[in-house]
Protein backbone atom coordinates (compact mmCIF):
# COMPACT_ATOMS: atom_id res chain seq x y z
CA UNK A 1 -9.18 -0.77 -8.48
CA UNK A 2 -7.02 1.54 -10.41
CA UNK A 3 -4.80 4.53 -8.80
CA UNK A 4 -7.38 6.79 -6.73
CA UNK A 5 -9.96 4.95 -6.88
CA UNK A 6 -12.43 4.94 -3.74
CA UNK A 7 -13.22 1.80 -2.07
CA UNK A 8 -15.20 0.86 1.14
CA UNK A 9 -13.60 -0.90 3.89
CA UNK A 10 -15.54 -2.79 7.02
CA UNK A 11 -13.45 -3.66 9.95
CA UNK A 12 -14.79 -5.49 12.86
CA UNK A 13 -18.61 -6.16 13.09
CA UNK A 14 -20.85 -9.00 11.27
CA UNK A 15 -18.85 -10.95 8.85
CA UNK A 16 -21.28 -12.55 6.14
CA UNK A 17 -21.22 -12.51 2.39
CA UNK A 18 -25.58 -13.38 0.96
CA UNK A 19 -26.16 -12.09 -2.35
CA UNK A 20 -29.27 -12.66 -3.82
CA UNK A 21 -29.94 -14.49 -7.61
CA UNK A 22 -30.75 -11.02 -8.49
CA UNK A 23 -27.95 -8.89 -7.34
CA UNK A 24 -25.19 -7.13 -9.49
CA UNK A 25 -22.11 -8.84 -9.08
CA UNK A 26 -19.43 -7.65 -6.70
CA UNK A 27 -15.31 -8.26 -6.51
CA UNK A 28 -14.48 -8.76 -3.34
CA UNK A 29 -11.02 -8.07 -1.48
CA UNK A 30 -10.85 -10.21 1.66
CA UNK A 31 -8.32 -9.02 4.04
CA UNK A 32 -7.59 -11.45 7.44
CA UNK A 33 -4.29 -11.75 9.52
CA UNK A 34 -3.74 -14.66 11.83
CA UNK A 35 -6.86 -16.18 13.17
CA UNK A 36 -9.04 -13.90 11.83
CA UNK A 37 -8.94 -15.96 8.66
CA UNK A 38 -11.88 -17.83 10.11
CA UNK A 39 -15.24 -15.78 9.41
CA UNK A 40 -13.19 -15.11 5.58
CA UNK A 41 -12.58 -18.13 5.33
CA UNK A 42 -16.28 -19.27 5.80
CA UNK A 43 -17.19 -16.31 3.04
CA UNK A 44 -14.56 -17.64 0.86
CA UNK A 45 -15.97 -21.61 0.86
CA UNK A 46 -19.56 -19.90 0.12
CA UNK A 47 -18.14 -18.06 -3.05
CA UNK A 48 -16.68 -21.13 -4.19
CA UNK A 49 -20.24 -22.58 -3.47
CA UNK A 50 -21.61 -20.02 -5.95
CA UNK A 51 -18.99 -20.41 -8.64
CA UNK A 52 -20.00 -24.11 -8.45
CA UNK A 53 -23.40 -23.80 -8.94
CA UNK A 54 -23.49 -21.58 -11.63
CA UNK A 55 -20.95 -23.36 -13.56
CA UNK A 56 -23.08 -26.76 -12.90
CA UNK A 57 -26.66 -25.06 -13.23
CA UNK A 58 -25.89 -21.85 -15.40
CA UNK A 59 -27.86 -19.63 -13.32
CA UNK A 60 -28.74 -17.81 -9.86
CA UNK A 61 -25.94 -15.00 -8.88
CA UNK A 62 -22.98 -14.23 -10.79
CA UNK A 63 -20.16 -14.07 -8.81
CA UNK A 64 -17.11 -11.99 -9.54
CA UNK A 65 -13.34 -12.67 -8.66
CA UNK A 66 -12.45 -12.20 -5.10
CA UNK A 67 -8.64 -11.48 -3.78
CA UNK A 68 -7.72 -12.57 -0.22
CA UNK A 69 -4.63 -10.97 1.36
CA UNK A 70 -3.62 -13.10 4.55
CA UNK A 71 -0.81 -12.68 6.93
CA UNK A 72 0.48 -14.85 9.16
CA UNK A 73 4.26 -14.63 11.38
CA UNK A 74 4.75 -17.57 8.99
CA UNK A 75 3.73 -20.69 7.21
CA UNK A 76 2.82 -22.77 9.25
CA UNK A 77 0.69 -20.35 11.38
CA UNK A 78 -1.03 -19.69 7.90
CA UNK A 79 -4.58 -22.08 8.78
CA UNK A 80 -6.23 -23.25 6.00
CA UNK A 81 -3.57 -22.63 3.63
CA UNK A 82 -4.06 -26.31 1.24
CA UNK A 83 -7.79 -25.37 1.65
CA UNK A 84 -7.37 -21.98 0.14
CA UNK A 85 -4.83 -23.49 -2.36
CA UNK A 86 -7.23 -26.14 -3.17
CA UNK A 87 -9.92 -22.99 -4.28
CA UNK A 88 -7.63 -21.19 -6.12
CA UNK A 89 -6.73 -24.37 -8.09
CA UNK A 90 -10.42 -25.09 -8.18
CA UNK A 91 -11.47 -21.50 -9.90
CA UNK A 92 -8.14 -20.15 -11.73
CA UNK A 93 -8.71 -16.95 -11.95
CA UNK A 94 -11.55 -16.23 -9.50
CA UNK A 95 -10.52 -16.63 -6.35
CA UNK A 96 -7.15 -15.25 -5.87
CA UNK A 97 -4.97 -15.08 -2.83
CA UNK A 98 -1.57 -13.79 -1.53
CA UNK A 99 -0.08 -14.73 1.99
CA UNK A 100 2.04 -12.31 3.80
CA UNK A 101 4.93 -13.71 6.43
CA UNK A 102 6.36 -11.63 8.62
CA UNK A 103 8.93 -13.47 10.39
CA UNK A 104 9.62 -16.78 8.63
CA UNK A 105 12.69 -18.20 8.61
CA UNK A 106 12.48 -21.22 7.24
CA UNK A 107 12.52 -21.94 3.69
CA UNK A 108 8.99 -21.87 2.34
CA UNK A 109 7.77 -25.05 0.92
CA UNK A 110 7.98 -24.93 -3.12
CA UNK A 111 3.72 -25.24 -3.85
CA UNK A 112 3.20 -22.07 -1.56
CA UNK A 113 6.23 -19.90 -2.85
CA UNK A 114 4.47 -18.39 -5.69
CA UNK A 115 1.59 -16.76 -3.07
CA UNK A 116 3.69 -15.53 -0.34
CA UNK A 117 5.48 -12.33 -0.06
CA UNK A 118 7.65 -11.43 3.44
CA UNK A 119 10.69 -12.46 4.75
């Protein structure tokens, strides 16, 4: 997005993510706070699922990049955090993600520190 752009936001509701071989390719911005990671997190492991594939087969749909924003009091309450890590590492450049901490006051271990912003 670039400055005043329009975008669609969906709060609440069904949370699934099933494009078909033919559809145009989408960027997604995933958007989750405490334990509402879980339904993203389920659309996030399917997009790696379709990166996989068509870097393996070279066809079916095209995914684009997709940015998750999470927030979490802190760290540790961040769930699935070496998962996510594990994607990002997995598909540099594709799936993206920043964590949010609100009230952490512990130091924040040194392989997150580069994806959180907070206190």
């Amino acid at each position: 997005c670039t400055l005043d752009s329009e975008v669609a936001l969906r709060v609440g509701g069904d949370f699934f993510f099933d494009p078909q071989p033919g559809d145009s390719p989408v960027e997604l911005v995933l958007i989750a706070g405490g334990v509402g990671i879980n339904p993203l997190f389920s659309i996030l492991r399917h997009i790696a699922d379709l990166h996989g594939y068509q870097e393996s087969k070279g066809n079916g749909y095209k995914m684009g990049t997709v940015k998750l924003y999470y927030s979490a009091k802190n760290t540790s309450e961040l769930l699935f955090k070496k998962n996510i890590l594990g994607l990002m590492n997995a598909f540099p450049g594709k799936i993206t993600c920043r964590f949010h901490v609100t009230q952490q006051s512990s130091q924040i271990c040194k392989e997150l520190q580069p994806h959180v912003t907070g206190k």
